[in-house]
N, C-alpha and C. Protein backbone atom coordinates (compact mmCIF):
# COMPACT_ATOMS: atom_id res chain seq x y z
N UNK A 1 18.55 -13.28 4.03
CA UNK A 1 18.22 -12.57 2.80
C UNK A 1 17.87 -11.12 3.14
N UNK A 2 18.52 -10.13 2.37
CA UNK A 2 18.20 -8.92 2.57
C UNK A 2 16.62 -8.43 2.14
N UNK A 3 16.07 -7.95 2.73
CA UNK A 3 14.49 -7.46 2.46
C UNK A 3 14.39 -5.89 1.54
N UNK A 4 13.84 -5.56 0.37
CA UNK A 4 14.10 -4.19 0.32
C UNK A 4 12.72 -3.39 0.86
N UNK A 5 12.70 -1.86 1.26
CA UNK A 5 12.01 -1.59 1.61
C UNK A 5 11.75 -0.32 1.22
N UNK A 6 10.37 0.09 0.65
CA UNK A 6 9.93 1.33 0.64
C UNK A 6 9.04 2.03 1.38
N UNK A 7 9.50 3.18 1.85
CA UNK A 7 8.81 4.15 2.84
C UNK A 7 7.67 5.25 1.88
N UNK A 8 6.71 5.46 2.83
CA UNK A 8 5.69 6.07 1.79
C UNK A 8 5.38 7.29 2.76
N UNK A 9 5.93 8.37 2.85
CA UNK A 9 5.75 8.94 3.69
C UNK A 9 4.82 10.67 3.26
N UNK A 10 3.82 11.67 3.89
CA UNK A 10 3.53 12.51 3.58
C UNK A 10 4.36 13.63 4.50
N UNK A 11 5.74 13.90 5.01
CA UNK A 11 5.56 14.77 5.84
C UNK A 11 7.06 15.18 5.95
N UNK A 12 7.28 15.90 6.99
CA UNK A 12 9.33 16.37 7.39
C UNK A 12 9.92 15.08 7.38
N UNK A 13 9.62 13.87 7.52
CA UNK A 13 10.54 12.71 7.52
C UNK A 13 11.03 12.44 8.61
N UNK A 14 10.86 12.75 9.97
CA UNK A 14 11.56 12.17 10.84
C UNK A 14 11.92 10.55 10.88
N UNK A 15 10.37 10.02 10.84
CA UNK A 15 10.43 8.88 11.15
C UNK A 15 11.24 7.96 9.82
N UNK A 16 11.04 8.44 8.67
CA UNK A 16 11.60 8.10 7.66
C UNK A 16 13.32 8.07 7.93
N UNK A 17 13.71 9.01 7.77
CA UNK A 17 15.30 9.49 7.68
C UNK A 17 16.09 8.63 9.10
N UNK A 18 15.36 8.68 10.39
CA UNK A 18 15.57 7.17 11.60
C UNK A 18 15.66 5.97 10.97
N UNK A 19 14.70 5.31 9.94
CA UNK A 19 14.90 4.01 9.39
C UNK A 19 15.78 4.00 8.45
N UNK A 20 15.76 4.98 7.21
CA UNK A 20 16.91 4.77 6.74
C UNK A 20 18.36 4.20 7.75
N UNK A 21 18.54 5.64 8.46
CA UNK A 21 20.05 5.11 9.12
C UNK A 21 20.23 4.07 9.80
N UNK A 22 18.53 3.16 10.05
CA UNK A 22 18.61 1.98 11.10
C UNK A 22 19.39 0.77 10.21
N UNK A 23 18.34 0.89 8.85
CA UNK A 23 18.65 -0.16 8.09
C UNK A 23 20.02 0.04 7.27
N UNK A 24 21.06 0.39 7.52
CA UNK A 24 21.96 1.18 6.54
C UNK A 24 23.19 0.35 7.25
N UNK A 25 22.93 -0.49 8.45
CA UNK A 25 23.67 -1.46 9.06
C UNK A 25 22.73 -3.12 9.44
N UNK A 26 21.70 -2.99 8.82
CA UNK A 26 21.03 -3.84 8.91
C UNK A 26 21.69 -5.07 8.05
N UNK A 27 21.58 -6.21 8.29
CA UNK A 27 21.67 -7.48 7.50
C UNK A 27 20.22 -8.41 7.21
N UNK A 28 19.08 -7.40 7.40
CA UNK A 28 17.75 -7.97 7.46
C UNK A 28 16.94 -7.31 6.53
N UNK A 29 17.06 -5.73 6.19
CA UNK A 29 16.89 -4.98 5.12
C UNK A 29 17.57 -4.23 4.81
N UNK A 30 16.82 -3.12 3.63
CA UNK A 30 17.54 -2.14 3.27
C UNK A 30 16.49 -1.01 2.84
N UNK A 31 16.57 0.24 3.56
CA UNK A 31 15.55 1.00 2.60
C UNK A 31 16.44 1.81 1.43
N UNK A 32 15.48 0.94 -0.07
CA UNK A 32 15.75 1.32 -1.55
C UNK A 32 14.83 2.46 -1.98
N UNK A 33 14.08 2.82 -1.53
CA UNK A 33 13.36 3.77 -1.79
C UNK A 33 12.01 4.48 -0.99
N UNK A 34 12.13 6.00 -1.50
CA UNK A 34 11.25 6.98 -0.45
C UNK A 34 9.80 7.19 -1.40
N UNK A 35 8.75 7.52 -1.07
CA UNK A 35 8.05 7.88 -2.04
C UNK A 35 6.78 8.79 -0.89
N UNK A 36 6.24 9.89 -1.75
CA UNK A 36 5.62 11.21 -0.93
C UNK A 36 4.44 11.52 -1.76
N UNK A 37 3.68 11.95 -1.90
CA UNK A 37 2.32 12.49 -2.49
C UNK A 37 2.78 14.06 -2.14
N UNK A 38 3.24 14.30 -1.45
CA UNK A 38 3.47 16.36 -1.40
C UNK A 38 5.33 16.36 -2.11
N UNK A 39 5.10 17.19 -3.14
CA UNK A 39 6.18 17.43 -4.22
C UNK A 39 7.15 18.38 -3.19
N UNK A 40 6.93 19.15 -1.75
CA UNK A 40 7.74 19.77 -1.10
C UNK A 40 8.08 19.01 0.87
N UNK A 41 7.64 18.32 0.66
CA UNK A 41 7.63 16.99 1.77
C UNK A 41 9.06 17.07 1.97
N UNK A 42 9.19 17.37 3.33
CA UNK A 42 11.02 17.66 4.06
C UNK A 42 11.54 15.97 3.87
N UNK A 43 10.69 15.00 4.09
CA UNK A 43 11.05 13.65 3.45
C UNK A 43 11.88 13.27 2.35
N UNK A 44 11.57 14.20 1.95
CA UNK A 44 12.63 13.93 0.36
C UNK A 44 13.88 14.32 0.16
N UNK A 45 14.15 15.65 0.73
CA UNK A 45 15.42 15.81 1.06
C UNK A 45 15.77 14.96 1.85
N UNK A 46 15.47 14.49 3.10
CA UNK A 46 15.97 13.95 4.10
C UNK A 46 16.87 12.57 3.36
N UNK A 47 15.69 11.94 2.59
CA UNK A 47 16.13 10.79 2.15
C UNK A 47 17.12 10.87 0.63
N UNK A 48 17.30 11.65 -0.43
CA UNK A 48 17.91 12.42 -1.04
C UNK A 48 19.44 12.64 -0.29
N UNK A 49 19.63 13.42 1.25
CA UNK A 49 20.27 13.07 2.03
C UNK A 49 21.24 12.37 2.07
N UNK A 50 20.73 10.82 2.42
CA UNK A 50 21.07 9.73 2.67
C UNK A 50 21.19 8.88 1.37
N UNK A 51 21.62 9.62 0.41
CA UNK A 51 21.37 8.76 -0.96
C UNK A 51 20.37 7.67 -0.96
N UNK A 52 19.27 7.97 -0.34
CA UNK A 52 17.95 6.92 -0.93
C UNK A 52 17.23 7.94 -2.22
N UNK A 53 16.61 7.00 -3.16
CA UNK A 53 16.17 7.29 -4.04
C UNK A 53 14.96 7.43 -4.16
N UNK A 54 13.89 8.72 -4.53
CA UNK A 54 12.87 8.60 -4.57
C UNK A 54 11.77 9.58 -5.33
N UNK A 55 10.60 9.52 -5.13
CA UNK A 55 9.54 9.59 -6.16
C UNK A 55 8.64 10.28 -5.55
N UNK A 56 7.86 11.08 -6.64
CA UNK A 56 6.62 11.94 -6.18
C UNK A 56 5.56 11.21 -7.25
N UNK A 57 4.47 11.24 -6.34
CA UNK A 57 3.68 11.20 -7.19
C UNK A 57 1.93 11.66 -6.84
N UNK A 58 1.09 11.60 -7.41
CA UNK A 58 -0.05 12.08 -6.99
C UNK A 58 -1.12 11.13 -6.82
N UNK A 59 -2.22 11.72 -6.13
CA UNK A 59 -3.35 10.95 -5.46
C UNK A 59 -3.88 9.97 -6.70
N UNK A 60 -4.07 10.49 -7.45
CA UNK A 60 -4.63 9.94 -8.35
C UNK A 60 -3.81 8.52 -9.21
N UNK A 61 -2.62 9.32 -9.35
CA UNK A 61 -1.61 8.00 -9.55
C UNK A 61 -1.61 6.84 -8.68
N UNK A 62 -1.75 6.82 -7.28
CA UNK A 62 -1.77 5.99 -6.68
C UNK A 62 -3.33 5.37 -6.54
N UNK A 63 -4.43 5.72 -6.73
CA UNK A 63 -5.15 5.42 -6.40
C UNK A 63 -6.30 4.89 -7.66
N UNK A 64 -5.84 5.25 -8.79
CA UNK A 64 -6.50 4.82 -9.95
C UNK A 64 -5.71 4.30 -11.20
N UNK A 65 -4.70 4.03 -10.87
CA UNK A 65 -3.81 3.30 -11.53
C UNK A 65 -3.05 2.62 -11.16
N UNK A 66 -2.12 1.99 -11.85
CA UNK A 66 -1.32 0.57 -11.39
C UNK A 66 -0.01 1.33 -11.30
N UNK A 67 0.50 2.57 -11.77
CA UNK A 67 1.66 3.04 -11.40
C UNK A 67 2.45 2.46 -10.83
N UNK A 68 1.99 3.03 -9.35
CA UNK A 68 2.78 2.25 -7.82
C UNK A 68 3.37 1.33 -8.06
N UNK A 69 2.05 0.54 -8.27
CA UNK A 69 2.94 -0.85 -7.71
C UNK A 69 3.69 -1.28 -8.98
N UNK A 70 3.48 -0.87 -10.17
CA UNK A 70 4.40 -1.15 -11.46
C UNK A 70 6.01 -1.35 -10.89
N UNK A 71 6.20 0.48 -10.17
CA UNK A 71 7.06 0.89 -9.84
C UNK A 71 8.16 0.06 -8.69
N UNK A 72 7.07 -0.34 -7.73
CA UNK A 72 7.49 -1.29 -6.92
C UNK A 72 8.00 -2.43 -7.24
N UNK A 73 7.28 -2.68 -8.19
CA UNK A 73 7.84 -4.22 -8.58
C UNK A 73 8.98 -4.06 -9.53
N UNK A 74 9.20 -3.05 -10.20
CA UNK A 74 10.23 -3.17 -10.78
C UNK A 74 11.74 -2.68 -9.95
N UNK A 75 11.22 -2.08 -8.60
CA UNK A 75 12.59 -2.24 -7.97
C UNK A 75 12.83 -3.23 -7.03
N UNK A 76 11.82 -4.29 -6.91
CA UNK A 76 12.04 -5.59 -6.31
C UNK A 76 11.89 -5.11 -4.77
N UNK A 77 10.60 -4.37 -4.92
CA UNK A 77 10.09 -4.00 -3.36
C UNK A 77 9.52 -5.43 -2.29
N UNK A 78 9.97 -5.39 -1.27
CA UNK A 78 9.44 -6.38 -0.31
C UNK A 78 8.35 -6.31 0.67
N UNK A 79 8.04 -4.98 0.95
CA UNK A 79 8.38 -4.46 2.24
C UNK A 79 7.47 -2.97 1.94
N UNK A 80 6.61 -2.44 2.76
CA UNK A 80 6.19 -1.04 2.35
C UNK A 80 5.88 -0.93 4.04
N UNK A 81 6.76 0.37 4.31
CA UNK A 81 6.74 1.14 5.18
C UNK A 81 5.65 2.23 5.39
N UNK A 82 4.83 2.66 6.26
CA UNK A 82 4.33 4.07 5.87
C UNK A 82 4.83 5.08 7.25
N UNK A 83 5.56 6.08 6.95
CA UNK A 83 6.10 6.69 8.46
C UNK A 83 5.21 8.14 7.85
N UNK A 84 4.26 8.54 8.46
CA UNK A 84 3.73 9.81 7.71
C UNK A 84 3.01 9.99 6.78
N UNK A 85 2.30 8.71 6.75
CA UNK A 85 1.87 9.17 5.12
C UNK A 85 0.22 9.36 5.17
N UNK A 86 -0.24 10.07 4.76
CA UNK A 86 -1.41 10.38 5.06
C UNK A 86 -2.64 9.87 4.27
N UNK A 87 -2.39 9.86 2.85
CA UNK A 87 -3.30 8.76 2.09
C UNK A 87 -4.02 7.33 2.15
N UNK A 88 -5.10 7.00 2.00
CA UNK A 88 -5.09 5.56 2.41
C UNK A 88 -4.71 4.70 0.99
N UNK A 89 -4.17 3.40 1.80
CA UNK A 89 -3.38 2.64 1.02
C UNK A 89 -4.30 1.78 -0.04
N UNK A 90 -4.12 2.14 -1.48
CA UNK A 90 -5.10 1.15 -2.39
C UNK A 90 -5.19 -0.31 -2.32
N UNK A 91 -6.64 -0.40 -2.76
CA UNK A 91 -6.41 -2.41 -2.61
C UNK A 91 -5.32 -3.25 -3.10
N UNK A 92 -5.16 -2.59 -4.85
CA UNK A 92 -3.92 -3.22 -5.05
C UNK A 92 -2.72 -3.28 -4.64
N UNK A 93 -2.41 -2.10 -3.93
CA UNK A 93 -1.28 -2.99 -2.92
C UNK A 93 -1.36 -3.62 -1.63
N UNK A 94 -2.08 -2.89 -0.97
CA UNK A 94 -2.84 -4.34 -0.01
C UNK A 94 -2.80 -5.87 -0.34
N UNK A 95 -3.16 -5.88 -1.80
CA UNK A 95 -3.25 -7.59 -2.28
C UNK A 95 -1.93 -7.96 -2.64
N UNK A 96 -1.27 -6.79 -3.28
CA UNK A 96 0.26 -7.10 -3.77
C UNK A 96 1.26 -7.91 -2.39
N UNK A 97 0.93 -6.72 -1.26
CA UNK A 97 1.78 -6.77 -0.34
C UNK A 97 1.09 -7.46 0.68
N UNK A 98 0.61 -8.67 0.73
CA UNK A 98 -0.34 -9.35 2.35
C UNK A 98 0.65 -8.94 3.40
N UNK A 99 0.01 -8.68 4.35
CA UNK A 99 0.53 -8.41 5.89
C UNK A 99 2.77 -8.06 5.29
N UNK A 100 2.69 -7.67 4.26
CA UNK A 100 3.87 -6.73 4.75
C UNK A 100 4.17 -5.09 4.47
N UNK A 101 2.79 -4.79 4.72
CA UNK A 101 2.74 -3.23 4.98
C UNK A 101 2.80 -2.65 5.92
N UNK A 102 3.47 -1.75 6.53
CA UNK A 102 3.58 -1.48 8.33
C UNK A 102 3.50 -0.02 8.39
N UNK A 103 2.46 0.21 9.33
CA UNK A 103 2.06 1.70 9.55
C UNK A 103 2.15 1.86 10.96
N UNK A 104 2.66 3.31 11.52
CA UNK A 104 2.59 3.49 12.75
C UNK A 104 1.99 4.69 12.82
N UNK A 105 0.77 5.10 14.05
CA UNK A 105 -0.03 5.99 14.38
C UNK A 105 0.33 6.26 15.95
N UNK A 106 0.42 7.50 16.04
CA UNK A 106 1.27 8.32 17.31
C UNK A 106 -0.28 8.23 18.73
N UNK A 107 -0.90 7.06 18.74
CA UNK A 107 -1.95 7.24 19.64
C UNK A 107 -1.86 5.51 20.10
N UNK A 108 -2.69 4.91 21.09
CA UNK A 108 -2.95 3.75 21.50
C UNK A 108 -4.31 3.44 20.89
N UNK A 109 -4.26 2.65 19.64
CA UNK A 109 -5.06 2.24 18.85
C UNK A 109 -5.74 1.44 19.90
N UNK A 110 -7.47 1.18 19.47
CA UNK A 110 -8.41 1.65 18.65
C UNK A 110 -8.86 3.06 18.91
N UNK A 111 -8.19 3.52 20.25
CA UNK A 111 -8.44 4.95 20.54
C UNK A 111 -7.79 5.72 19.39
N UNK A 112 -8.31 6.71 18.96
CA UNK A 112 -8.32 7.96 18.01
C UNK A 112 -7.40 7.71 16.88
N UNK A 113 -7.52 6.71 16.64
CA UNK A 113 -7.58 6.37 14.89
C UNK A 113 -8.16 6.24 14.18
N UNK A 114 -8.32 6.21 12.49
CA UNK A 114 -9.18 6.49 11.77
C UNK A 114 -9.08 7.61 10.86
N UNK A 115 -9.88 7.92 9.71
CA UNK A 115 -9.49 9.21 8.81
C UNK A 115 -9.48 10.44 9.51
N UNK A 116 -8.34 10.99 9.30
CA UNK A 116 -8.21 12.72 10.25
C UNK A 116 -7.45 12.70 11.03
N UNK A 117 -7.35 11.37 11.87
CA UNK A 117 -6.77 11.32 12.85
C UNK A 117 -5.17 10.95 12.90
N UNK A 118 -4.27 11.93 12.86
CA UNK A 118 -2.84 12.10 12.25
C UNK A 118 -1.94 13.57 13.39
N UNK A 119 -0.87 13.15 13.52
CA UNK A 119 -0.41 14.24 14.08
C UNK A 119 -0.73 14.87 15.42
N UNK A 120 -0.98 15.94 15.18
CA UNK A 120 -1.47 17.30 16.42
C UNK A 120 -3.05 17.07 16.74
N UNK A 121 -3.58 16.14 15.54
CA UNK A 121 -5.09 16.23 15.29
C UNK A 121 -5.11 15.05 16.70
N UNK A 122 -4.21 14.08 16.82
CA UNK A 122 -4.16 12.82 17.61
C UNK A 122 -3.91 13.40 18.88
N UNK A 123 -2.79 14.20 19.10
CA UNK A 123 -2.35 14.47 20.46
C UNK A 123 -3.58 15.74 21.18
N UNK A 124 -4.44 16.65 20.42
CA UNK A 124 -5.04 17.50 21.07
C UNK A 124 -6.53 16.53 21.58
N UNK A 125 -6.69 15.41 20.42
CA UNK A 125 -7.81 14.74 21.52
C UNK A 125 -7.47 13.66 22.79
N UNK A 126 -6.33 13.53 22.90
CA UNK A 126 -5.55 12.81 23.83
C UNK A 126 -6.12 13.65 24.91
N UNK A 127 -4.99 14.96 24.75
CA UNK A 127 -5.23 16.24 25.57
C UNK A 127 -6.93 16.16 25.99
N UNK A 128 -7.85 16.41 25.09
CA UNK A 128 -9.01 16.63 25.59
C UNK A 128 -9.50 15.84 26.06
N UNK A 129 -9.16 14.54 25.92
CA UNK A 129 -10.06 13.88 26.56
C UNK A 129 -9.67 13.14 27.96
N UNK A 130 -8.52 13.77 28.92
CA UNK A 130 -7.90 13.90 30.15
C UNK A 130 -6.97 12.58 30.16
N UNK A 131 -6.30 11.96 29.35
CA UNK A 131 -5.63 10.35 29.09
C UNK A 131 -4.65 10.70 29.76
N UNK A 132 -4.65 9.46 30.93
CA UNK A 132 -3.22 9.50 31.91
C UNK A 132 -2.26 8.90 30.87
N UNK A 133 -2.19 8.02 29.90
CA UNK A 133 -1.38 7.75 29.27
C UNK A 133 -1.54 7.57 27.35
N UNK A 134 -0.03 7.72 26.70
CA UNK A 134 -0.90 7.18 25.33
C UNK A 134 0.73 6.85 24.70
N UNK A 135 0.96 6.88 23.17
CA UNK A 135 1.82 6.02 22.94
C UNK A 135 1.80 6.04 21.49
N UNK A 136 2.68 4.76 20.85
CA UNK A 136 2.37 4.39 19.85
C UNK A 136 1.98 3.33 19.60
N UNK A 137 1.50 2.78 18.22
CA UNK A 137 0.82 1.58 17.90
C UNK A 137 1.62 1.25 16.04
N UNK A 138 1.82 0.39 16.31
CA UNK A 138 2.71 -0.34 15.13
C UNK A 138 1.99 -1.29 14.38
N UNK A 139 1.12 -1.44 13.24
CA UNK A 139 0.83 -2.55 12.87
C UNK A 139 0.18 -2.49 11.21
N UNK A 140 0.03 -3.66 11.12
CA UNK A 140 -0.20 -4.18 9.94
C UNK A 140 -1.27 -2.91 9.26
N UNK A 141 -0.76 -3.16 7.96
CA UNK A 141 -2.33 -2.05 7.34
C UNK A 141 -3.43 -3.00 6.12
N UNK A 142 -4.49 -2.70 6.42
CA UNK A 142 -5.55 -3.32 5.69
C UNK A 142 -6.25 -2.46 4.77
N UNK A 143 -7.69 -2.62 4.51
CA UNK A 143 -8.28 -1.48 3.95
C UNK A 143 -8.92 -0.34 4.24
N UNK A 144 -8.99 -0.83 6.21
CA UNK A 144 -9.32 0.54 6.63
C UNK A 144 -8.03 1.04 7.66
N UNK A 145 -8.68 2.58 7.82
CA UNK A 145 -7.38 3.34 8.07
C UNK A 145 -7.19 2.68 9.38
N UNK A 146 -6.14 2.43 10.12
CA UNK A 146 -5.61 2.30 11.44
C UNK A 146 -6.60 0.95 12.10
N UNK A 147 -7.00 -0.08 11.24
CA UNK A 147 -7.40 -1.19 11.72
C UNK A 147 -6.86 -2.63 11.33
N UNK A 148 -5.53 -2.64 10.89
CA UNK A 148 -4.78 -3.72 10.46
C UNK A 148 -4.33 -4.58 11.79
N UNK A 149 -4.17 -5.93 11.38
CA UNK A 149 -3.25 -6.30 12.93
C UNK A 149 -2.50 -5.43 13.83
N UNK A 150 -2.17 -5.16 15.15
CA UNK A 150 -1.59 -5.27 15.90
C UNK A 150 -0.20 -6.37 15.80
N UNK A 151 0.79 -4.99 16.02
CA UNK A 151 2.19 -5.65 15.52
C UNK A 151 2.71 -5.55 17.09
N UNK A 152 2.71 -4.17 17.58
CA UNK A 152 2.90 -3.76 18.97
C UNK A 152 2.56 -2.48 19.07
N UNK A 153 2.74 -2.37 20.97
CA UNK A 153 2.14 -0.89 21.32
C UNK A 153 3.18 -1.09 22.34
N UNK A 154 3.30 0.72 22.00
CA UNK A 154 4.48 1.47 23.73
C UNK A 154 3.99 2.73 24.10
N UNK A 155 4.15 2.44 25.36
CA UNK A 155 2.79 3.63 26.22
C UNK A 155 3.75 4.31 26.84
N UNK A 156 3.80 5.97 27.12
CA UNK A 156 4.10 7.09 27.85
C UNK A 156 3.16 7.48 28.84
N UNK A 157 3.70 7.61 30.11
CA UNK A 157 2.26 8.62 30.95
C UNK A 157 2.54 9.99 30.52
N UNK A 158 1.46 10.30 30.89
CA UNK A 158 0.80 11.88 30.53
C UNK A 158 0.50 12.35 32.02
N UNK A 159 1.17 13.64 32.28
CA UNK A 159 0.57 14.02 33.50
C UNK A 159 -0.47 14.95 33.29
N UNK A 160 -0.49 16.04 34.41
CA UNK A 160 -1.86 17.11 34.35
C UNK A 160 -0.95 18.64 33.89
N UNK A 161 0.11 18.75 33.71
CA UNK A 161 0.64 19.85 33.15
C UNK A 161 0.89 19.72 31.47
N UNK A 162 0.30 18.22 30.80
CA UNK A 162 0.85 17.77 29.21
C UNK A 162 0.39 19.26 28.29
N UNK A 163 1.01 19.35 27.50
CA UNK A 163 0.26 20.01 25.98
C UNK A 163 0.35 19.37 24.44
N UNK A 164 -0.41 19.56 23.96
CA UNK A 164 -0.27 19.28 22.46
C UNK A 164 1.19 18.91 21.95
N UNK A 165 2.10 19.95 22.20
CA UNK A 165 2.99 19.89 21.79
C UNK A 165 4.08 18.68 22.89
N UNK A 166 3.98 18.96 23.95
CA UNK A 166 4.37 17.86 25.05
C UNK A 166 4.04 16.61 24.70
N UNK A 167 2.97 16.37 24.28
CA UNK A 167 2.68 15.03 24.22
C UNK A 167 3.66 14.39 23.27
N UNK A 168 3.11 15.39 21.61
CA UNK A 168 3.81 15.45 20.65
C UNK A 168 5.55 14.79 21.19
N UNK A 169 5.86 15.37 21.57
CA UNK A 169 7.54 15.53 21.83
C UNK A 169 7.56 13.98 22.60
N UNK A 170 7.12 13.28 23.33
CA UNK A 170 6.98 11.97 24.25
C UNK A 170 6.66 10.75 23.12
N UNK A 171 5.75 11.01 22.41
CA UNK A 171 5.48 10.04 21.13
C UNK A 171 6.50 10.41 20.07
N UNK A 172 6.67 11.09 19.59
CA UNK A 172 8.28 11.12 19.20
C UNK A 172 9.08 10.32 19.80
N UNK A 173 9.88 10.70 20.82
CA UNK A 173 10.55 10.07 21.67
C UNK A 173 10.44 8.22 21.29
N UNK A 174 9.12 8.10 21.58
CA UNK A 174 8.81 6.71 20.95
C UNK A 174 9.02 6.17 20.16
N UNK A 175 8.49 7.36 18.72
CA UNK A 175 8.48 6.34 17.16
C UNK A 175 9.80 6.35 17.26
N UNK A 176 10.95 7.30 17.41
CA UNK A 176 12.41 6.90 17.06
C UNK A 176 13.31 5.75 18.29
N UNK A 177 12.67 5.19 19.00
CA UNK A 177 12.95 4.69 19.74
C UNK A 177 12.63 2.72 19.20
N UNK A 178 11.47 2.75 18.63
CA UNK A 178 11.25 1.25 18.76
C UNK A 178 10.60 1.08 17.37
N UNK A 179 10.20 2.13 16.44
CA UNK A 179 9.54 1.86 15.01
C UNK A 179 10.64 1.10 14.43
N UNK A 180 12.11 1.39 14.40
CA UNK A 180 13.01 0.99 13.38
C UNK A 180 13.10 -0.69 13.87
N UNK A 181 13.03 -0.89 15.33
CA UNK A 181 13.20 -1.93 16.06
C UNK A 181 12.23 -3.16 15.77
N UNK A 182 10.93 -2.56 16.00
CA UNK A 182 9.65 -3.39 15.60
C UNK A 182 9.93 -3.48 14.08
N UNK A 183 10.20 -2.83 13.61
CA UNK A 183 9.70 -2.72 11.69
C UNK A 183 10.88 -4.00 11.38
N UNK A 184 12.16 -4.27 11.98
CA UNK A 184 13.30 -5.20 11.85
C UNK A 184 13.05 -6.11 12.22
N UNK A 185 12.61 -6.49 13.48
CA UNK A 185 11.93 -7.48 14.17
C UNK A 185 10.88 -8.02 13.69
N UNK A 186 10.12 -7.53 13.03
CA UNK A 186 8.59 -8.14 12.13
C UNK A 186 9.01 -8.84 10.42
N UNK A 187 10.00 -7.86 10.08
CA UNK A 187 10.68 -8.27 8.91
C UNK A 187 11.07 -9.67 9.07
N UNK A 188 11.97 -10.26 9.51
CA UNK A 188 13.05 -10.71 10.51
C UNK A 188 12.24 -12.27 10.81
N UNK A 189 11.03 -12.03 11.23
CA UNK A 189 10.15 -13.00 11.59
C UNK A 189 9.53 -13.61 10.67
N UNK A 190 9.54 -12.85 8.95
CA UNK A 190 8.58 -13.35 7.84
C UNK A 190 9.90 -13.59 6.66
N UNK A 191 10.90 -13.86 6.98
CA UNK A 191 11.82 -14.00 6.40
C UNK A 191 12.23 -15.77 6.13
């Protein structure tokens, strides 16, 4: 059975616009739709792009109303992705969606996750705080930020010449390497 899937992303879309093209030969899902909280989010083109279809909407929409998930359910969502997205996820879809929400954070969870902790904000305390190695972390999302199950983790070393941006570029390397893989593979398993 095909799974559909929506990505909830705040940002340029890398990781987004990778799953699209993963699932676009998939026989396990399909991503049907993009959705962004920033109305100029490179995400949207990206996925726009790729003829996926998608939606803006605001904090408040998501977080004090039933919107969302209205929305979701009326396109027969399975599946909620978050590649980028910076908001935390409301209860009601938490309850809508049990354990099939999947978030990935560019650090080796429980290390430097949590609110704030996103991006450049992740890789400069890496940096500071001398880590021979770090990675990504793939997993379930709950009600707090970056403490859902453990889906999987993939680790990079870090030498003594790394920067912000180095690191950056190595965890990259990662999410497009095994997010589309894990996110198919976890699908795949609850099917």
């Amino acid at each position: 059975m095909n799974r559909r899937i929506a990505i909830f992303a705040s940002g340029a879309g890398t990781n987004a616009e990778n799953l699209i093209r993963h699932f676009r030969t998939s026989d396990v899902a399909q991503v049907v739709l993009v959705l962004s909280n920033r109305e100029h989010a490179g995400v949207l083109e990206k996925a726009k792009a790729l003829d996926v279809n998608t939606i803006i909407f605001t904090k408040q929409e998501l977080t004090e109303t039933s919107q969302i998930l209205e929305l979701l359910k009326q396109v027969e969502v399975d599946w909620i992705v978050l590649a980028g997205f910076l908001l935390k996820v409301p209860s009601n879809l938490i309850e809508a969606f049990p354990d099939r929400i999947i978030n990935i954070h560019p650090a080796l969870l429980p290390k430097y996750g949590g609110k704030g902790m996103y991006g450049d904000h992740v890789h400069r305390a890496v940096l500071e705080a001398g880590e021979f190695e770090t990675g990504i972390s793939i997993h379930l999302v709950n009600e707090n930020y970056d403490e859902g199950a453990m889906i999987a983790q993939h680790r990079v070393q870090l030498d003594a010449e790394e920067t912000v941006d180095s690191i950056a570029h190595k965890v990259h390397q990662l999410e497009h390497q095994w997010f589309p893989v894990v996110v198919e593979e976890t699908i795949n398993a609850k099917a």
